[in-house]
N, C-alpha and C. Protein backbone atom coordinates (compact mmCIF):
# COMPACT_ATOMS: atom_id res chain seq x y z
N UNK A 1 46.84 19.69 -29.51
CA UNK A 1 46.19 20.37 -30.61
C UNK A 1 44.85 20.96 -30.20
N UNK A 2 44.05 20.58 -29.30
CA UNK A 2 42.81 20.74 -28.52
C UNK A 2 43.19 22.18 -28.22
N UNK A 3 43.94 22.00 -27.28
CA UNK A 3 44.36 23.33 -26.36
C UNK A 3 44.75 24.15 -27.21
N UNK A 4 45.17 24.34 -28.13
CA UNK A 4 45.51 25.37 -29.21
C UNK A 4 43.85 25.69 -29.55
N UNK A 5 43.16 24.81 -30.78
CA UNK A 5 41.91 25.26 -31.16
C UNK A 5 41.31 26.27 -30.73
N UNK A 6 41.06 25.65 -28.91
CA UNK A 6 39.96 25.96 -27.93
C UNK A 6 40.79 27.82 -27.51
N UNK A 7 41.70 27.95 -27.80
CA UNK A 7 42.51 29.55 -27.21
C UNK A 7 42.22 30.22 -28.52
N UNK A 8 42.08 29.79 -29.57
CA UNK A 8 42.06 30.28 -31.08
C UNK A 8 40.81 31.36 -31.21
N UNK A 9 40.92 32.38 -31.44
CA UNK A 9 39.29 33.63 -31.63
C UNK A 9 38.28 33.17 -32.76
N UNK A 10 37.15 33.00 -32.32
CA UNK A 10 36.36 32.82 -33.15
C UNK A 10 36.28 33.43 -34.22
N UNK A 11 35.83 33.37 -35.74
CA UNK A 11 36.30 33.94 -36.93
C UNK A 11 34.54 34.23 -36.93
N UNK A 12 33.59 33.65 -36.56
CA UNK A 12 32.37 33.34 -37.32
C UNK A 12 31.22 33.91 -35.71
N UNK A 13 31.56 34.92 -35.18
CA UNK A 13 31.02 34.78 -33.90
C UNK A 13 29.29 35.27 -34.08
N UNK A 14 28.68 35.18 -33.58
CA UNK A 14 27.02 35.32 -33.50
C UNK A 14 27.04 36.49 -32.66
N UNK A 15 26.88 37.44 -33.06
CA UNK A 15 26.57 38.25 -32.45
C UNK A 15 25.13 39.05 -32.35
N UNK A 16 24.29 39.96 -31.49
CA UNK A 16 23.31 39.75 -31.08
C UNK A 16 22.36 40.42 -32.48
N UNK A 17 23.53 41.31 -32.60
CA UNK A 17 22.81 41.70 -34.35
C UNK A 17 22.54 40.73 -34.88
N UNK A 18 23.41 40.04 -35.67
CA UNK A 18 23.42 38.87 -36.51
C UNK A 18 22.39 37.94 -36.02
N UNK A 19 22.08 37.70 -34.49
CA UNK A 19 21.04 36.69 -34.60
C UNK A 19 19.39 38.01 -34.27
N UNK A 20 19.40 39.03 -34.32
CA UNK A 20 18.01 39.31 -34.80
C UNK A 20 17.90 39.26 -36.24
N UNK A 21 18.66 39.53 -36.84
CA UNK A 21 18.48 39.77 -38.55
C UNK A 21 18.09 38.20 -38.68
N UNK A 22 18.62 37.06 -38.55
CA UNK A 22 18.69 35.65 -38.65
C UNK A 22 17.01 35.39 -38.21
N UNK A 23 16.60 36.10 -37.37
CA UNK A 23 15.12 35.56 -36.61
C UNK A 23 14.81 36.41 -37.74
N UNK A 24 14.56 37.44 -37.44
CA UNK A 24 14.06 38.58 -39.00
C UNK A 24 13.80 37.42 -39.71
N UNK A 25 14.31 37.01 -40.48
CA UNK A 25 14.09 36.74 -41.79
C UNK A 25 13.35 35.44 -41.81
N UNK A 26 13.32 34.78 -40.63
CA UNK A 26 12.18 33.41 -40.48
C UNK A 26 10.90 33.88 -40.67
N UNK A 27 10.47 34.94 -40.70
CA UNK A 27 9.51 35.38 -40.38
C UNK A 27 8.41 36.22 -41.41
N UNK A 28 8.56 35.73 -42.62
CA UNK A 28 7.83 36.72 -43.84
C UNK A 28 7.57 37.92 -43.47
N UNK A 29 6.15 37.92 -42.84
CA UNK A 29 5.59 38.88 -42.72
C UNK A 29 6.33 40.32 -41.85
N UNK A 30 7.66 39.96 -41.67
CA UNK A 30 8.47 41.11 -40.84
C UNK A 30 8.68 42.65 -41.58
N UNK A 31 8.64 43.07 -40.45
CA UNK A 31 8.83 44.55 -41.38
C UNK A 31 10.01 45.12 -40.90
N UNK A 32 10.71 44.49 -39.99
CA UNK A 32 11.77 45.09 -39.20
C UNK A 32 12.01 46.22 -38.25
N UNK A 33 10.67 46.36 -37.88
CA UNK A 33 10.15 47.30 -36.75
C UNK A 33 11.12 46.97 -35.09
N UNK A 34 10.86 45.94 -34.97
CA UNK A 34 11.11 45.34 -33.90
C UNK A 34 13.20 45.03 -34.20
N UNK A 35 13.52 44.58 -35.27
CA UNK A 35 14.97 44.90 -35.68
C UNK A 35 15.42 46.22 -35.19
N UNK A 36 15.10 47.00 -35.83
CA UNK A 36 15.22 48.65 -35.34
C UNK A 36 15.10 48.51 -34.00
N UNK A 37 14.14 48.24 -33.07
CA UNK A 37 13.90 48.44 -32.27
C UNK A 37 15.23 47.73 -31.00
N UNK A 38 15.24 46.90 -31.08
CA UNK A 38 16.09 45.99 -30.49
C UNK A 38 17.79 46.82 -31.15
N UNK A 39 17.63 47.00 -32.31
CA UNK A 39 19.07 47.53 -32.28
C UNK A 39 19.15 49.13 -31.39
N UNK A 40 18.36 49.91 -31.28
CA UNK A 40 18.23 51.10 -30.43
C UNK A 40 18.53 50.79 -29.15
N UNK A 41 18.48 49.47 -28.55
CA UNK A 41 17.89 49.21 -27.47
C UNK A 41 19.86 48.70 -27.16
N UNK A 42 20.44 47.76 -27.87
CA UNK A 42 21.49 47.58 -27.99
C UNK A 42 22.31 48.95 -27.87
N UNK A 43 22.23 49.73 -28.50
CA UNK A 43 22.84 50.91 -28.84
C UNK A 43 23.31 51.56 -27.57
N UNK A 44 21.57 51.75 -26.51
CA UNK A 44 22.04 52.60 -25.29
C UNK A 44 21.99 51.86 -24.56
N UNK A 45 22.53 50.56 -24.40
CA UNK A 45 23.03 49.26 -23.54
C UNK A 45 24.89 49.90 -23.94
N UNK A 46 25.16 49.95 -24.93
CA UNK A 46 26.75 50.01 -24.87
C UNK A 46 27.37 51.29 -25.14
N UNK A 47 26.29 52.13 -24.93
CA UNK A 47 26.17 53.69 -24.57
C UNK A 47 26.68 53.79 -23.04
N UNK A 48 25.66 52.96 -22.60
CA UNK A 48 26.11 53.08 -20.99
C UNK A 48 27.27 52.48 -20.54
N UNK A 49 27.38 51.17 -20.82
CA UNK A 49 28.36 50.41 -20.54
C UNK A 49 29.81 51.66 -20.55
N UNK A 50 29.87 51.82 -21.58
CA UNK A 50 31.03 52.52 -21.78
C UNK A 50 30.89 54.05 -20.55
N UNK A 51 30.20 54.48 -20.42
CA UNK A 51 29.60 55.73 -19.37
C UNK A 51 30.21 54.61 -18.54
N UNK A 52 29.41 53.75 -17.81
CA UNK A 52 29.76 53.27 -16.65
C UNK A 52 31.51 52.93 -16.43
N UNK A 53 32.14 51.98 -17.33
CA UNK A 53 33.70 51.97 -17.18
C UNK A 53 34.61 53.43 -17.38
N UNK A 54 34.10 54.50 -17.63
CA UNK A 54 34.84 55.54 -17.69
C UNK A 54 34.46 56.42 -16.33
N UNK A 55 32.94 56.24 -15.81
CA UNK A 55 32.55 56.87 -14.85
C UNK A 55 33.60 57.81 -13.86
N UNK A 56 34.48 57.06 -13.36
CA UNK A 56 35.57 57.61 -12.76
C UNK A 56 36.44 58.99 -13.17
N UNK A 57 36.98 58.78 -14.35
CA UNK A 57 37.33 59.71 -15.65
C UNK A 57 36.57 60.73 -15.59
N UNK A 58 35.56 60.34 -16.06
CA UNK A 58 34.37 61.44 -16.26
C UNK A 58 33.66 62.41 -15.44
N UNK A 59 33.90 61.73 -14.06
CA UNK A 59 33.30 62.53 -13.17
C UNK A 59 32.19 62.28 -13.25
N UNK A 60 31.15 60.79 -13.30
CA UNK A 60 30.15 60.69 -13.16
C UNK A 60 29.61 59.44 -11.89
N UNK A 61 30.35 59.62 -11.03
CA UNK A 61 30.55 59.20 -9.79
C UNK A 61 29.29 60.19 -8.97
N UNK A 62 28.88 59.33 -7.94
CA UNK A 62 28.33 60.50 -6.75
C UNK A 62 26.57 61.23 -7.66
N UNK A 63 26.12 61.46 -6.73
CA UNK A 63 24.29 62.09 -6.36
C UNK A 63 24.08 62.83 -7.35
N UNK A 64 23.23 63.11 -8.11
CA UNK A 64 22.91 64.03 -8.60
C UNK A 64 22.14 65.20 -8.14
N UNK A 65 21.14 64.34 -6.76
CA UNK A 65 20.57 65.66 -5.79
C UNK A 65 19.00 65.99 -5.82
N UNK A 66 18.84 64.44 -6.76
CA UNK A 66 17.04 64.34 -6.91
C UNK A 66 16.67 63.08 -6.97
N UNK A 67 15.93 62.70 -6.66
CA UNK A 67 15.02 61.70 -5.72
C UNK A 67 13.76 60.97 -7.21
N UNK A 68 14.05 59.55 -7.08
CA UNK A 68 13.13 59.10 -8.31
C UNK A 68 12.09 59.03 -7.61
N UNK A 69 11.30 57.84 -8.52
CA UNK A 69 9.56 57.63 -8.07
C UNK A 69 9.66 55.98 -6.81
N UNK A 70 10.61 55.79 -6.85
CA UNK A 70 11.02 54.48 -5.93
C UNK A 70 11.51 55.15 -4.36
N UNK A 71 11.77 56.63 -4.79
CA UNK A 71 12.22 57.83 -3.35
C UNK A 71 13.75 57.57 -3.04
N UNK A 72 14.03 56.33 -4.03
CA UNK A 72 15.75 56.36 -3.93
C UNK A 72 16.83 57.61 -4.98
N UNK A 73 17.29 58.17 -4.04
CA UNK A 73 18.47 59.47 -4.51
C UNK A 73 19.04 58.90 -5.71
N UNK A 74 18.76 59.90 -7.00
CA UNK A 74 19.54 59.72 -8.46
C UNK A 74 20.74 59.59 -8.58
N UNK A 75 21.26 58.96 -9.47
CA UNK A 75 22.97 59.15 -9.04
C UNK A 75 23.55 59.62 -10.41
N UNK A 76 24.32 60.33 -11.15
CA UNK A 76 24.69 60.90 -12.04
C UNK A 76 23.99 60.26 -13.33
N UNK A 77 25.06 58.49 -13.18
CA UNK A 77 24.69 57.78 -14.13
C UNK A 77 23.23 57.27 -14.32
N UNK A 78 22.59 57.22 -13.43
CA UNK A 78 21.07 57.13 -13.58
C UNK A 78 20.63 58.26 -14.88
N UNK A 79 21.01 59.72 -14.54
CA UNK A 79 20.40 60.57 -15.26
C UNK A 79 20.63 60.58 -16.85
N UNK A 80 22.13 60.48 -17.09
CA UNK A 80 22.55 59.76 -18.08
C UNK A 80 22.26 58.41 -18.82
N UNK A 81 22.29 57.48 -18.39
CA UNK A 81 21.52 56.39 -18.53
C UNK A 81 19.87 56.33 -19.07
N UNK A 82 19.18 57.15 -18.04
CA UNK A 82 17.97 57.32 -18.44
C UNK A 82 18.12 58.15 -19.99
N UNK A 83 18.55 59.37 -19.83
CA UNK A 83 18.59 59.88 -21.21
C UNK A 83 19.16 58.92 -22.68
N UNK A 84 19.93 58.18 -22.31
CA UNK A 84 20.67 57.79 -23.50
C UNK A 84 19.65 56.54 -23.93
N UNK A 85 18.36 56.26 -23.27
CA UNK A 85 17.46 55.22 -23.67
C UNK A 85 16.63 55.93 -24.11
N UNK A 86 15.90 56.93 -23.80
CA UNK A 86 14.80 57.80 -24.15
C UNK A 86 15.27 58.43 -25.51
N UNK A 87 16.60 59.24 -25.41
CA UNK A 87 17.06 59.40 -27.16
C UNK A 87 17.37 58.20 -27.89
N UNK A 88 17.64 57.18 -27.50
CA UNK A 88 17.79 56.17 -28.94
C UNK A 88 16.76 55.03 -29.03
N UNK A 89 15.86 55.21 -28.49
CA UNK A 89 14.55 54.63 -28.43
C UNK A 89 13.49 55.94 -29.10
N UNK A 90 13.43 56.96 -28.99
CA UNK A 90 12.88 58.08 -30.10
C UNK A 90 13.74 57.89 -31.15
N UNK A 91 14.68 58.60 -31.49
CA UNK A 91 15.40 57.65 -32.44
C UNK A 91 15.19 57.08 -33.71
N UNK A 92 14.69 55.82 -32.76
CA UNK A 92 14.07 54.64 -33.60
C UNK A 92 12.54 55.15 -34.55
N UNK A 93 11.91 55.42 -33.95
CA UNK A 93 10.90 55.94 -34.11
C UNK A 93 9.75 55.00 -34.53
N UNK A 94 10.37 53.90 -33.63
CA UNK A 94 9.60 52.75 -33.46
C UNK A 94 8.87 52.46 -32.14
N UNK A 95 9.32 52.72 -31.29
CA UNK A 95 7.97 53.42 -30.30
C UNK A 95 7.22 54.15 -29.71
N UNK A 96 5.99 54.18 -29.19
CA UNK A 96 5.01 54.77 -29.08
C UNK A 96 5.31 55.50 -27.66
N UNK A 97 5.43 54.82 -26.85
CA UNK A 97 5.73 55.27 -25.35
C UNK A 97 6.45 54.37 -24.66
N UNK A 98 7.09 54.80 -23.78
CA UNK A 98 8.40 55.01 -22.89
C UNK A 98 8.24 55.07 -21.42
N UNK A 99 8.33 53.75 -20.49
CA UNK A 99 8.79 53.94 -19.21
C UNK A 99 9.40 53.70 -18.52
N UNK A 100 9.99 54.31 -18.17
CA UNK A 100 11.47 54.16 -17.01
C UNK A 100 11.02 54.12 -15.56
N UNK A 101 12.02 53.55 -14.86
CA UNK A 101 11.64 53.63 -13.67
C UNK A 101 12.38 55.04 -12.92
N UNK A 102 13.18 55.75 -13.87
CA UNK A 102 13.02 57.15 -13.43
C UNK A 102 12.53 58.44 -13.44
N UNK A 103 10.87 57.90 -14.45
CA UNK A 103 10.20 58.82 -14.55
C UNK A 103 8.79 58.45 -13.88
N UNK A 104 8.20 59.63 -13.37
CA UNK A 104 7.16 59.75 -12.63
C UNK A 104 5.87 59.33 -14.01
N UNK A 105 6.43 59.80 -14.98
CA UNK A 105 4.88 59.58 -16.05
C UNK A 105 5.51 59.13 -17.32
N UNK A 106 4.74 58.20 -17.86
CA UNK A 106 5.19 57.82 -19.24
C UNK A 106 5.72 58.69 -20.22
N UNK A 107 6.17 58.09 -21.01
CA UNK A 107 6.83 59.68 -22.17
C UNK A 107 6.04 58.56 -23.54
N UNK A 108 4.88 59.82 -23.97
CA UNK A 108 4.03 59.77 -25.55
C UNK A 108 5.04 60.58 -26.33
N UNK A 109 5.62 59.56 -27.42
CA UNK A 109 6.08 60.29 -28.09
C UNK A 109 5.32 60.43 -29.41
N UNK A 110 5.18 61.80 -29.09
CA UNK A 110 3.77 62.09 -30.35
C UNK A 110 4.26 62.31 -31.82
N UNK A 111 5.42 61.96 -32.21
CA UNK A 111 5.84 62.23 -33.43
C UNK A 111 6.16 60.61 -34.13
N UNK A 112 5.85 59.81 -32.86
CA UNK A 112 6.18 58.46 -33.44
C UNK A 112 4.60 57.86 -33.11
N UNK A 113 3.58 58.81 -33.16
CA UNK A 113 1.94 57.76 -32.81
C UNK A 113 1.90 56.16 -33.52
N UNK A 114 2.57 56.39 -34.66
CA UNK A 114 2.15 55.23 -35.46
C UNK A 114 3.07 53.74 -35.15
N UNK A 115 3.50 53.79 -34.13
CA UNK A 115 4.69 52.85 -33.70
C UNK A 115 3.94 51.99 -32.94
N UNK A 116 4.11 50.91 -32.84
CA UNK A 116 3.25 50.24 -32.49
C UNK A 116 4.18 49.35 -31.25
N UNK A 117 5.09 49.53 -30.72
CA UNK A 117 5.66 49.10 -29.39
C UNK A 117 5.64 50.25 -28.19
N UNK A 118 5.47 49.75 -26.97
CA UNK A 118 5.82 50.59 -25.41
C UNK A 118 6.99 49.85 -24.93
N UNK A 119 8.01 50.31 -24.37
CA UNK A 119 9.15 49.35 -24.05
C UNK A 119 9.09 50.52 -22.67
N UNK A 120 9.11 49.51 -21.52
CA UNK A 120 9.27 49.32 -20.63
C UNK A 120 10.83 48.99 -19.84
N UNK A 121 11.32 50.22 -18.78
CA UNK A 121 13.26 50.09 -18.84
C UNK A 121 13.46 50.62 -17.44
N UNK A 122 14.56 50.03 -16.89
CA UNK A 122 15.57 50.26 -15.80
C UNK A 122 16.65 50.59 -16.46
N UNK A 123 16.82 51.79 -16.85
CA UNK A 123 17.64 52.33 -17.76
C UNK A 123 19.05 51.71 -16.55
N UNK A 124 19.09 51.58 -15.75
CA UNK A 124 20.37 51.43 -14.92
C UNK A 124 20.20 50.42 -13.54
N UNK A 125 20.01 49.23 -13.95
CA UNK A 125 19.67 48.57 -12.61
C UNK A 125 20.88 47.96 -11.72
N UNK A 126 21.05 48.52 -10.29
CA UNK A 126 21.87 47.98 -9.69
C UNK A 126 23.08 49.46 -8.98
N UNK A 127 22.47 50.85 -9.99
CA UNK A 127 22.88 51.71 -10.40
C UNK A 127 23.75 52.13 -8.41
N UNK A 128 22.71 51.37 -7.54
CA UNK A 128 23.51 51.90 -5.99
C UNK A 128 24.41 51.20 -5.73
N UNK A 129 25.30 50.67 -6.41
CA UNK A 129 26.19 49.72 -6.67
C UNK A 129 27.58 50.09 -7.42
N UNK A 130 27.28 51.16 -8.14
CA UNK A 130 28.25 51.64 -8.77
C UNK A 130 29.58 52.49 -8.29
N UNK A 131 29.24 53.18 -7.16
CA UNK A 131 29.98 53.60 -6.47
C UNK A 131 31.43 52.80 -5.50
N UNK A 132 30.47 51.23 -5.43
CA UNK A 132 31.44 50.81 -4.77
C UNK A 132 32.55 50.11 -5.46
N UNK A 133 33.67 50.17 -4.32
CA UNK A 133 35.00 49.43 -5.10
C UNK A 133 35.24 47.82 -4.69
């Protein structure tokens, strides 16, 4: 009967939403800045994910043909990657500024001044890795 249970799908699973909203709400004084924020952040986490398992498909294999601030060669999904954090982190319009490790200079986003987070990102870490089988 064990062995049945333990194979059985969870009905009630925690998922990463469910436990920020859950912290959220310990917290009175929340405004859900940081909710937003973290869900943006989720968003172009399984933005990429999905980029990365189709990569092949897609034709997003192989160089793009420009060189970051680390002097290591971009690779498609880097460029992609980077973008899909920078749009859903503006987005949000919950933070202030933006750095990647594939940009040479911070990104002010001046339409969100009043945001009161900088999130700091490896939009793609491991990204020289992807190529191999």
């Amino acid at each position: 009967m064990a062995a049945a249970q333990s194979q059985q799908m969870d009905s009630d699973p925690l998922t990463l939403t469910r436990y920020i909203l859950a912290e959220q709400q310990k917290h009175a004084e929340a405004q859900g800045d940081l909710t937003i924020l973290m869900q943006s952040i989720q968003l172009a986490c399984k933005s990429i994910a999905t980029a990365v398992r189709k990569a092949g498909i897609a034709g997003l294999y192989g160089l793009q043909g420009a060189v970051n601030v680390q002097g290591e060669e971009v690779k498609k999904l880097d460029i992609l990657s980077n973008e899909n954090f920078i749009n859903c982190l503006r987005f949000s319009t919950k933070a202030s500024v933006l750095v990647s490790e594939e940009d040479e200079e911070p990104i002010v986003l001046t339409d969100a001044s009043h945001a009161k987070y900088a999130v700091v990102f490896d939009p793609l870490d491991g990204s020289s890795n992807i190529d191999c089988n």
